[in-house]
C-alpha atoms as a PDB file:
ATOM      1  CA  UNK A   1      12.573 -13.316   4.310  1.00  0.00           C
ATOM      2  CA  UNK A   2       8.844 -14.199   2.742  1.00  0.00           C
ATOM      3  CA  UNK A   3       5.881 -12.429   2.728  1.00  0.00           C
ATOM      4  CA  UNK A   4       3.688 -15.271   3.955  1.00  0.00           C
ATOM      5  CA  UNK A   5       1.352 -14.942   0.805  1.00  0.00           C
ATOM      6  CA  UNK A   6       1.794 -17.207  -1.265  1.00  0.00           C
ATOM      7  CA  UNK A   7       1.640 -16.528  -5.252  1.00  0.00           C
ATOM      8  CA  UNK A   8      -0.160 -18.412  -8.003  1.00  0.00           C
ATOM      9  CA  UNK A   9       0.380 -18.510 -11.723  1.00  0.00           C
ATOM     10  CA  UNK A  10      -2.268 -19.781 -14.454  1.00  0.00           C
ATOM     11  CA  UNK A  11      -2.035 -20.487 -17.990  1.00  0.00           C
ATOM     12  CA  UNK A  12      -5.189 -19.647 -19.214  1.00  0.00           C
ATOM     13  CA  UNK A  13      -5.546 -22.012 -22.523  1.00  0.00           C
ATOM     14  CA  UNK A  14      -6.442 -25.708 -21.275  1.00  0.00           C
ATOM     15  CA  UNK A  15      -5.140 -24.967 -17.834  1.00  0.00           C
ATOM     16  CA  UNK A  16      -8.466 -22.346 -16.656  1.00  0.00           C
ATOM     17  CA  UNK A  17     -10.113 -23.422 -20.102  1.00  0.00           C
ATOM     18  CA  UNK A  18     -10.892 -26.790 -21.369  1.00  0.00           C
ATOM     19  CA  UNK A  19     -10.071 -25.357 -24.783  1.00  0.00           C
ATOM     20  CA  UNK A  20      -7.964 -23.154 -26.272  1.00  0.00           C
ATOM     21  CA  UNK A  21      -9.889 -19.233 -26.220  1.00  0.00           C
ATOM     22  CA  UNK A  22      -7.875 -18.486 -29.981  1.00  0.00           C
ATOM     23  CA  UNK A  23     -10.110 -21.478 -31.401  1.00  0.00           C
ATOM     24  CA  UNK A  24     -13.100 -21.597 -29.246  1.00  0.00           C
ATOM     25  CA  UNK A  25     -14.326 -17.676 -29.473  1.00  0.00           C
ATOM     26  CA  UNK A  26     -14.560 -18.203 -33.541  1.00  0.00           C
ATOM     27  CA  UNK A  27     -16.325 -21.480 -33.215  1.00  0.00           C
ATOM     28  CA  UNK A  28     -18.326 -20.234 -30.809  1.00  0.00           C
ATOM     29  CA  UNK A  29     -19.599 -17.561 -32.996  1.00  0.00           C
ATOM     30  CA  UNK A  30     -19.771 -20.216 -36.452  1.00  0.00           C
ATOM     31  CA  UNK A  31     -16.992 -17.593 -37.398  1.00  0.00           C
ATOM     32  CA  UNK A  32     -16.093 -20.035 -40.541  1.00  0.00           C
ATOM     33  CA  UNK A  33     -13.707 -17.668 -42.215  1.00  0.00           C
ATOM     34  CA  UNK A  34     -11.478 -17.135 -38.942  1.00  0.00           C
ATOM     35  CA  UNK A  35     -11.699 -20.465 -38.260  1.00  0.00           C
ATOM     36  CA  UNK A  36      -9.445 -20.715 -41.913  1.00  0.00           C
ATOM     37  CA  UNK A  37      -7.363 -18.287 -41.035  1.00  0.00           C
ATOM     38  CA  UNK A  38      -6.465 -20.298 -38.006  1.00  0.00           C
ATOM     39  CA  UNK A  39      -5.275 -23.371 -40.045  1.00  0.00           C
ATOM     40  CA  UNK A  40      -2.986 -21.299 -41.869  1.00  0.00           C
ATOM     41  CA  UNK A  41      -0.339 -21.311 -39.393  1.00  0.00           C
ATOM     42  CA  UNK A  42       2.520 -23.699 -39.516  1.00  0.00           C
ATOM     43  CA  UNK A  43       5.294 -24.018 -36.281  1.00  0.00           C
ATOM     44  CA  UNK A  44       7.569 -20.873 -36.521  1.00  0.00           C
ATOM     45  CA  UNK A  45       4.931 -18.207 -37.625  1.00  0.00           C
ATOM     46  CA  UNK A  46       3.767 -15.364 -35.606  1.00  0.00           C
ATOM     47  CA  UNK A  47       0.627 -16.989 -33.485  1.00  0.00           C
ATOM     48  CA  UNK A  48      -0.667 -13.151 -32.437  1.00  0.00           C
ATOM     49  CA  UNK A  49      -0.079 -12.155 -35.937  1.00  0.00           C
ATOM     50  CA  UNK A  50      -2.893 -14.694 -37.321  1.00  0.00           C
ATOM     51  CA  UNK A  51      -5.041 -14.236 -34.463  1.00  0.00           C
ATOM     52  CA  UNK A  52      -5.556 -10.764 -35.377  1.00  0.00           C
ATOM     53  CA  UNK A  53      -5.851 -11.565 -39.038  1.00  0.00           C
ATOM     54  CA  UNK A  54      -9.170 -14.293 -37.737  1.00  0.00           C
ATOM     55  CA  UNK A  55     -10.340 -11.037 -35.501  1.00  0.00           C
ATOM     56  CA  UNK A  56     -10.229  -9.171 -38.675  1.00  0.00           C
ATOM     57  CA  UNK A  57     -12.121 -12.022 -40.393  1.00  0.00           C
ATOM     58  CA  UNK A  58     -14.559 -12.323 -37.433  1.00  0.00           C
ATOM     59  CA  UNK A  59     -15.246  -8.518 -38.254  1.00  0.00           C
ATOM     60  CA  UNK A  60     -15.104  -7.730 -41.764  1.00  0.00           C
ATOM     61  CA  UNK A  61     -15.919 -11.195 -43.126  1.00  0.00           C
ATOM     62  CA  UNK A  62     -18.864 -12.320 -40.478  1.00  0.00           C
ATOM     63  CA  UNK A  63     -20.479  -9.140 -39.376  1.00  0.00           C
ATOM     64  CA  UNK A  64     -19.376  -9.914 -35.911  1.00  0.00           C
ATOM     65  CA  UNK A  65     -19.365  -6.998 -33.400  1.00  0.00           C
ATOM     66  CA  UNK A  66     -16.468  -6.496 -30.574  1.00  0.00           C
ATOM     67  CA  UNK A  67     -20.082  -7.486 -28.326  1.00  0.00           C
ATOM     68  CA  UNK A  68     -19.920 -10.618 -29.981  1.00  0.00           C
ATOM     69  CA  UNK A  69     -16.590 -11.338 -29.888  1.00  0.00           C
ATOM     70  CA  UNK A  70     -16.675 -10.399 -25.646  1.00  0.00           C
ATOM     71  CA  UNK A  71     -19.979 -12.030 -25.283  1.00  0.00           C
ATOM     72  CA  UNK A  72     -18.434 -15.787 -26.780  1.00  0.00           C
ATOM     73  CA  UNK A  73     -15.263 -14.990 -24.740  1.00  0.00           C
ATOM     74  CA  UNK A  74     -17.792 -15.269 -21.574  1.00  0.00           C
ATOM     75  CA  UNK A  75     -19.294 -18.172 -22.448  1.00  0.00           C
ATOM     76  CA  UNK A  76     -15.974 -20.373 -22.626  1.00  0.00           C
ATOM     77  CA  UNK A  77     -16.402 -23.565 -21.182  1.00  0.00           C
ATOM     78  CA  UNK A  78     -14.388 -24.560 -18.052  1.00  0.00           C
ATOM     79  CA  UNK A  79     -14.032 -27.125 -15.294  1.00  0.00           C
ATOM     80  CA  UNK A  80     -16.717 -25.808 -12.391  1.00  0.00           C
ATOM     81  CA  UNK A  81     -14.104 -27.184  -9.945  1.00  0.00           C
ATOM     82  CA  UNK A  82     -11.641 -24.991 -11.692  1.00  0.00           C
ATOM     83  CA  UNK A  83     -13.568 -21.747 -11.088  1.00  0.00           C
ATOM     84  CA  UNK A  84     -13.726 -22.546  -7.235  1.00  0.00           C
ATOM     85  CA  UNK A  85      -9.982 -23.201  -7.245  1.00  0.00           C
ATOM     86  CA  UNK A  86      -9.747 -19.431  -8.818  1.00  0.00           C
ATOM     87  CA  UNK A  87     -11.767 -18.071  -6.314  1.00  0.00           C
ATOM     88  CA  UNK A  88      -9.291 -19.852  -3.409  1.00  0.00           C
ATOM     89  CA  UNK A  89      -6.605 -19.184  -5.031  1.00  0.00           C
ATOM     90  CA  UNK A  90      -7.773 -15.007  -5.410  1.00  0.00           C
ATOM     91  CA  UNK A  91      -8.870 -14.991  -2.169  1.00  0.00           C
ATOM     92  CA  UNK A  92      -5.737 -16.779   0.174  1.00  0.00           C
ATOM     93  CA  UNK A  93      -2.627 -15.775  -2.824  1.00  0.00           C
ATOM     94  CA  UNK A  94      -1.354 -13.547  -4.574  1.00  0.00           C
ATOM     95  CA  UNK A  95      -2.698 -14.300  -8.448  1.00  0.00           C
ATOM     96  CA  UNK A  96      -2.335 -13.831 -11.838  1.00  0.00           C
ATOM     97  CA  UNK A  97      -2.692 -15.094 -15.413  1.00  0.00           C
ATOM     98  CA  UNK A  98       0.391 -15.206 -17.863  1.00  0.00           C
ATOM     99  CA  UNK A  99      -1.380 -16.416 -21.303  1.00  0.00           C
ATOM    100  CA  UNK A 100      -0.828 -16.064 -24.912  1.00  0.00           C
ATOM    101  CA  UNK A 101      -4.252 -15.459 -25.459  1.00  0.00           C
ATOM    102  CA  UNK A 102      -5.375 -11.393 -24.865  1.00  0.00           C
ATOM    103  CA  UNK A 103      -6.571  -9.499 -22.667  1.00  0.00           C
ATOM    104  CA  UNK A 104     -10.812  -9.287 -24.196  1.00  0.00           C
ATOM    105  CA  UNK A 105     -10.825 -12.796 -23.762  1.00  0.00           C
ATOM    106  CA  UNK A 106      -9.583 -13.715 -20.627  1.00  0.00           C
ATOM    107  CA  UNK A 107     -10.617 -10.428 -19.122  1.00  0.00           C
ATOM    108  CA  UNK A 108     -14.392 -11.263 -20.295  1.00  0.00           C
ATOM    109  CA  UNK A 109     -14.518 -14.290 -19.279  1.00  0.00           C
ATOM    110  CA  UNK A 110     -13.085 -13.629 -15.569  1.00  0.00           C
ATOM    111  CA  UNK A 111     -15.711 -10.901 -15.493  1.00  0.00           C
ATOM    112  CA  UNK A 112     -18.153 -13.201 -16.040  1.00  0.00           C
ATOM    113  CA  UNK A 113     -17.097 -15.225 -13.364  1.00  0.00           C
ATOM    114  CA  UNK A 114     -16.690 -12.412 -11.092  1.00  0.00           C
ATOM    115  CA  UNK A 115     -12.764 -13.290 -10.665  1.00  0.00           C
ATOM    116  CA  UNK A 116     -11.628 -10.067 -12.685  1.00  0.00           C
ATOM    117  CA  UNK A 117     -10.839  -8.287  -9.709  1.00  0.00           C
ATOM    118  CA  UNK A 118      -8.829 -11.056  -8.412  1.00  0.00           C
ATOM    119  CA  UNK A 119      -6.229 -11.424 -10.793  1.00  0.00           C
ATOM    120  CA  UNK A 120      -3.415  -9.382 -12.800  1.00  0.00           C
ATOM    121  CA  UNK A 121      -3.253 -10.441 -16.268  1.00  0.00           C
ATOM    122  CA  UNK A 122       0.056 -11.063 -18.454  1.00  0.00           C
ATOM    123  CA  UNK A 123      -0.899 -11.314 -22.011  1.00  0.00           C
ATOM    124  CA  UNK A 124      -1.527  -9.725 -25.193  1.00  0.00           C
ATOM    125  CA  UNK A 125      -2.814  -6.568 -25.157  1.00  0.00           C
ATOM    126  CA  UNK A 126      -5.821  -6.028 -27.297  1.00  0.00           C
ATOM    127  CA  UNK A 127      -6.767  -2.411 -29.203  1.00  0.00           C
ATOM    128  CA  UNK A 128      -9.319  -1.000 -31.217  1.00  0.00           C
ATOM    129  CA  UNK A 129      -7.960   0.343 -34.876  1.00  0.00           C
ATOM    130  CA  UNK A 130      -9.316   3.417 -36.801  1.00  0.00           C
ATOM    131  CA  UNK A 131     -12.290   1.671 -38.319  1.00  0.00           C
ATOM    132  CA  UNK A 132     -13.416   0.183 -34.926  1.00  0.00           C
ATOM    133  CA  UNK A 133     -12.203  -3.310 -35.441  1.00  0.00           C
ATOM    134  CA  UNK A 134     -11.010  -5.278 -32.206  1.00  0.00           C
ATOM    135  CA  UNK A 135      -7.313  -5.915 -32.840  1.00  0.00           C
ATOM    136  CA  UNK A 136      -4.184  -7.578 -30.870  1.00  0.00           C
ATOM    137  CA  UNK A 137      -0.775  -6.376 -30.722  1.00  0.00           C
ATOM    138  CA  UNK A 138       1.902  -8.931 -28.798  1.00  0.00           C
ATOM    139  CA  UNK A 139       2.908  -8.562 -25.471  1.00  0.00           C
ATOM    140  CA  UNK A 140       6.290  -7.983 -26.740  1.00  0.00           C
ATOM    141  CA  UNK A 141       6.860  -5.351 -29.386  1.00  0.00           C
ATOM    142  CA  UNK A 142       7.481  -6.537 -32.446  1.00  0.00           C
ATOM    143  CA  UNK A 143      11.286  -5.706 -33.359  1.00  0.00           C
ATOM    144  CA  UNK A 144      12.108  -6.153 -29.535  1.00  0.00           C
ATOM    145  CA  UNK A 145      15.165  -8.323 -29.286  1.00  0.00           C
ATOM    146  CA  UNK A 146      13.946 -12.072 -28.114  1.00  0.00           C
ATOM    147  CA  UNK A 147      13.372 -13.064 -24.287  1.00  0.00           C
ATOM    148  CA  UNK A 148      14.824 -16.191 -24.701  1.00  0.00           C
ATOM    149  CA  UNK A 149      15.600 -18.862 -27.598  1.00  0.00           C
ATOM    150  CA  UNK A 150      13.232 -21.049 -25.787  1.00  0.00           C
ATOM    151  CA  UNK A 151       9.363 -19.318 -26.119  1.00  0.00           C
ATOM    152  CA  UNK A 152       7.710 -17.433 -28.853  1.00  0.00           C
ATOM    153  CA  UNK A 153       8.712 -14.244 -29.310  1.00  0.00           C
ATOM    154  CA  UNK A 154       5.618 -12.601 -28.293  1.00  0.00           C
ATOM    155  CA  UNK A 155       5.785 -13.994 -25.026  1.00  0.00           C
ATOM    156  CA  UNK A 156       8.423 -15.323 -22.436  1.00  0.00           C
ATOM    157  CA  UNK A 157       6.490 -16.894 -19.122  1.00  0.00           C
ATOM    158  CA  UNK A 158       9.569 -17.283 -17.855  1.00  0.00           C
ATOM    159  CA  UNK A 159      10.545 -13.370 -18.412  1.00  0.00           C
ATOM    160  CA  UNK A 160       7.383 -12.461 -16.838  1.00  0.00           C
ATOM    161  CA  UNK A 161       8.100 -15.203 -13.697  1.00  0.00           C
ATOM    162  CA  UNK A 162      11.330 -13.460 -13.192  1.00  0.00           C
ATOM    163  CA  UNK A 163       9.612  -9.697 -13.467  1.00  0.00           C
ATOM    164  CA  UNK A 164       7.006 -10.735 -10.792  1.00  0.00           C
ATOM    165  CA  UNK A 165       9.466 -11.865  -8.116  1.00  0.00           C
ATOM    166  CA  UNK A 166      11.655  -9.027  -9.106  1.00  0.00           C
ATOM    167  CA  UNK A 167       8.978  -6.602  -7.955  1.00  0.00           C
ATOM    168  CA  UNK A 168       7.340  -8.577  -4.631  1.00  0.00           C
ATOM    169  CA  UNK A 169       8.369  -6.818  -1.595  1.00  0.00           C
ATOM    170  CA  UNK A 170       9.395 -10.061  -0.586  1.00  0.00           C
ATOM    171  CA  UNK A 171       9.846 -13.930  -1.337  1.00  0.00           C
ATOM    172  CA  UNK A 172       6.903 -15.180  -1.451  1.00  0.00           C
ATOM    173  CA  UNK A 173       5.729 -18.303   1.018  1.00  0.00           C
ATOM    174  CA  UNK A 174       5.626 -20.414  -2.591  1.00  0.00           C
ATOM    175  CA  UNK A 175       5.229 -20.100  -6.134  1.00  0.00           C
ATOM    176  CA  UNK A 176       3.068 -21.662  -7.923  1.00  0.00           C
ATOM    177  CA  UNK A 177       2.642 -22.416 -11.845  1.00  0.00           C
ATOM    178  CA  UNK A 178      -0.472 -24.243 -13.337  1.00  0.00           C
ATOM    179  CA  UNK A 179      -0.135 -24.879 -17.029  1.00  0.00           C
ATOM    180  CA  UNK A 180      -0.132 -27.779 -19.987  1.00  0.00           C
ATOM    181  CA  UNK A 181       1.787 -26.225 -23.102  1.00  0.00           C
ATOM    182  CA  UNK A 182       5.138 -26.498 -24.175  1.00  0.00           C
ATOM    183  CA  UNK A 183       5.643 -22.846 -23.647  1.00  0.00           C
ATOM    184  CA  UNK A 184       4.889 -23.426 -19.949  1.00  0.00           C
ATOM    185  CA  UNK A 185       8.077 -24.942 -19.462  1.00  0.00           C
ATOM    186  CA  UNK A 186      10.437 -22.533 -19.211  1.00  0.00           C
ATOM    187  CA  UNK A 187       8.383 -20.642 -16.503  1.00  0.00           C
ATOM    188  CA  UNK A 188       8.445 -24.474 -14.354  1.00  0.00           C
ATOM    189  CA  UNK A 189      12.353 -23.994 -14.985  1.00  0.00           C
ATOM    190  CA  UNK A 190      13.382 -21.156 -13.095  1.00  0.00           C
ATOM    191  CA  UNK A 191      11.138 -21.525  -9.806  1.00  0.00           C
ATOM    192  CA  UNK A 192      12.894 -23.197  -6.980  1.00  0.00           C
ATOM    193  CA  UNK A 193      12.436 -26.302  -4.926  1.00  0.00           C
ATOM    194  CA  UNK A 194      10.443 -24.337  -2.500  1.00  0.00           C
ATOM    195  CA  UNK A 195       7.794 -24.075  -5.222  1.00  0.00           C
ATOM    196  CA  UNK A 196       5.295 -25.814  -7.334  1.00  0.00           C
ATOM    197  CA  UNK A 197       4.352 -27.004 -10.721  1.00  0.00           C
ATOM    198  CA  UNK A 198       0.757 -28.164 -11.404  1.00  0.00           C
ATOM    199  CA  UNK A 199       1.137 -29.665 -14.995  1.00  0.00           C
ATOM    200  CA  UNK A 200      -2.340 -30.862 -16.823  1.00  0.00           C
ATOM    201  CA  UNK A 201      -1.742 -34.614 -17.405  1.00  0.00           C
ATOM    202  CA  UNK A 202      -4.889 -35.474 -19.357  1.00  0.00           C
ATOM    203  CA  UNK A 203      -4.343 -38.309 -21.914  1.00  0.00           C
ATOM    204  CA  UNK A 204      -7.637 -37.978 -23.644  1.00  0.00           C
ATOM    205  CA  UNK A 205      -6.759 -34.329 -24.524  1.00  0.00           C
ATOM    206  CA  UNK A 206      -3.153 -34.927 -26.018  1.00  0.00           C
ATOM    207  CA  UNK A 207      -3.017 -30.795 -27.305  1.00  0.00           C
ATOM    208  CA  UNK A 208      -2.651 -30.209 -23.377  1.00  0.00           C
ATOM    209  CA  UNK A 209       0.402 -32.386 -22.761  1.00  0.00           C
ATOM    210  CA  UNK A 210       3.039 -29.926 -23.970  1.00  0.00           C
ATOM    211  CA  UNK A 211       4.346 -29.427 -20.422  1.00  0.00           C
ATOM    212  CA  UNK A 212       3.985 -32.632 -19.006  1.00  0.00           C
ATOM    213  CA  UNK A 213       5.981 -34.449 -22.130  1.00  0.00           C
ATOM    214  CA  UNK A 214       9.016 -31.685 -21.736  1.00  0.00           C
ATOM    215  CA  UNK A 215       9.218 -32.290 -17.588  1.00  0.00           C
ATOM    216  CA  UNK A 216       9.584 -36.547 -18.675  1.00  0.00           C
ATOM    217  CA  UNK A 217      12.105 -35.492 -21.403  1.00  0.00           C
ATOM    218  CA  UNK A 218      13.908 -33.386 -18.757  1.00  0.00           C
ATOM    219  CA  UNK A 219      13.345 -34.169 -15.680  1.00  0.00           C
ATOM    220  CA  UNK A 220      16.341 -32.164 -13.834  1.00  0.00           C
ATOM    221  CA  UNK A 221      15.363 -29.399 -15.467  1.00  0.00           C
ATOM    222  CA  UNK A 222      12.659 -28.355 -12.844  1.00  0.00           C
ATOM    223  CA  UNK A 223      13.404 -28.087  -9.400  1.00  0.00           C
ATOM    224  CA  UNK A 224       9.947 -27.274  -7.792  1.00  0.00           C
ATOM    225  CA  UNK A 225       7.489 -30.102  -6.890  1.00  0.00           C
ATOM    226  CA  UNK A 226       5.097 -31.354  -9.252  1.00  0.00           C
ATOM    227  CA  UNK A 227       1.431 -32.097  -9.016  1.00  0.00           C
ATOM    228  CA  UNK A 228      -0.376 -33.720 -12.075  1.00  0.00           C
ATOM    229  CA  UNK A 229      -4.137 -33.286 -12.635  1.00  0.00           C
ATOM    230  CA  UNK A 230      -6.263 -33.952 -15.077  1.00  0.00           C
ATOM    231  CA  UNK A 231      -9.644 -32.125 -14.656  1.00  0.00           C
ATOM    232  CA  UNK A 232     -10.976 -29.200 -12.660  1.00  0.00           C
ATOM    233  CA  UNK A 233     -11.532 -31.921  -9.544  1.00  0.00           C
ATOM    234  CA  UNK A 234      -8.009 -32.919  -9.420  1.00  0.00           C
ATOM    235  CA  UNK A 235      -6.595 -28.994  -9.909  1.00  0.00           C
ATOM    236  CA  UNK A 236      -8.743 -27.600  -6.869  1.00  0.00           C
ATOM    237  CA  UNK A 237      -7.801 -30.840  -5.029  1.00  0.00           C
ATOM    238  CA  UNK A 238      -3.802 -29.431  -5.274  1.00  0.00           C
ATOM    239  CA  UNK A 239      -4.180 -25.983  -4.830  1.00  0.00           C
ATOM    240  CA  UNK A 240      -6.542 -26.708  -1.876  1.00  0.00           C
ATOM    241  CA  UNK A 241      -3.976 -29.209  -0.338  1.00  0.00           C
ATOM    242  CA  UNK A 242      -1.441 -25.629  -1.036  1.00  0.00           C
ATOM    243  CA  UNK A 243      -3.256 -23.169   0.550  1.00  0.00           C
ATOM    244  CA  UNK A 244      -5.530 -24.589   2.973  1.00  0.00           C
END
C-alpha cells in the first residue's frame, strides 16, 4: 500500500547550492584563517571535526559573530530555478534535506527563502559552547560504531533513507534523491525501481560529479531511474515532470 505522497530527498552542497556552504560561509565573510583551516584536511580525516575548528577560527581569529556567520549562510548563492523546484517539491511531497553541512547553515538559508517550514533537516547538529562560540557536533556521536564501511562516519544517507521509510505510515508513491557527491551514492543504492535518482551532471563543475562518476562505475548498483541535470533549469524541469 502507498500513501500517494510522494517523498523527496536533497543534498544540500552543490545539489540546492551552487557551492559547497563549509567553503562558501568563510569566504563569504573574507574569514582568511578558516579558510586555512579548511585546506588542512586530507581524505580520511574527520570533515565535522575541521569545520568546527574554521567556526572556531571564524570566531576567535576574525571577530565574527554567530549573526555573521547566519547572516553569510543566507546569502548563499543558488540556482533561482532551484528555489522554485523547493517550493514544488514542499508544497506537492513529502521533503527533506540529508546534508553534511549543519543545521545554522542550511536552516538560515531556507529561512531566508521562506522554505524552512517545508522541510525536515538531516544533518549536523550545531551548539553553542560555554564561551558563546557557534560549534558543530556530528550527526553521529563520535565513538558510535560506523553506519556502513561505505560513508563518513558522521553521516550515513543511506542510514537515514532507510530510517525515513522505516517511520512513513506507508510506502510512499516514489522516492526521490537529488544529489552530486560521492557520499550520495549509497542513499541512490538502496531505493527501488519504483524510485528516482536526480544526479548533478555538470562538467564545468567537476567537485559535483561524485555521484554521477560512481552510478557509470556501477551501474547495477542502482535500481531507481535516473535523471541528470546540470543547473537549477534542468532540476525543476525533473521534479516538475515527477510531481506535476
Amino acid at each position: 500500500m502507498t500513501s500517494g505522497r510522494p517523498l523527496f530527498m536533497f543534498d544540500f552542497d552543490r545539489t540546492i547550492l551552487c557551492e559547497d556552504s563549509d567553503v562558501g560561509v568563510p569566504q563569504s565573510l573574507g574569514a582568511t584563517s578558516a579558510l586555512e583551516v579548511l585546506k588542512t584536511y586530507r581524505f580520511g580525516d574527520d570533515w565535522t571535526r575541521i569545520v568546527d575548528e574554521a567556526l572556531l577560527a571564524m570566531q576567535t581569529r576574525e571577530g565574527k559573530s554567530r549573526d555573521d556567520i547566519a547572516a553569510a549562510a543566507r546569502g548563499q548563492r543558488a540556482f533561482p530555478e532551484t528555489l522554485e523546484a523547493l517550493a514544488l517539491v514542499a508544497a506537492h511531497a513529502d521533503a527533506h534535506i540529508v546534508s553534511d553541512a549543519n543545521d545554522v547553515y542550511i536552516g538560515s538559508f531556507l529561512a531566508a527563502h521562506g522554505l524552512d517550514r517545508g522541510f525536515k533537516v538531516w544533518t549536523n547538529p550545531t551548539f553553542v559552547d560555554e564561551a558563546g562560540r557557534l560549534r558543530v557536533r556530528p550527526f553521529r556521536a563520535a565513538g558510535a560504531a560506523p553506519a556502513c564501511h561505505d560513508c563518513p562516519a558522521n553521516l550515513c544517507k543511506a542510514e537515514v533513507v532507510r530510517q525515513m521509510l522505516a517511520q512513513a505510515p506507508a510506502r510512499p508513491r516514489f522516492v526521490a534523491y537529488a544529489g552530486d557527491g560521492r557520499n550520495d551514492f549509497h542513499p541512490a543504492t538502496v531505493l527501488s525501481a519504483a524510485d528516482h535518482v536526480l544526479v548533478r551532471n555538470d562538467e564545468s563543475e567537476p567537485r559535483a560529479l561524485g555521484l554521477f562518476h560512481a552510478i557509470k562505475r556501477s551501474p547495477g548498483s542502482v535500481r531507481a531511474s535516473v535523471h541528470y541535470w546540470k543547473d537549477g533549469r534542468d532540476l525543476l524541469r525533473v521534479v516538475r515532470e515527477l510531481l506535476l
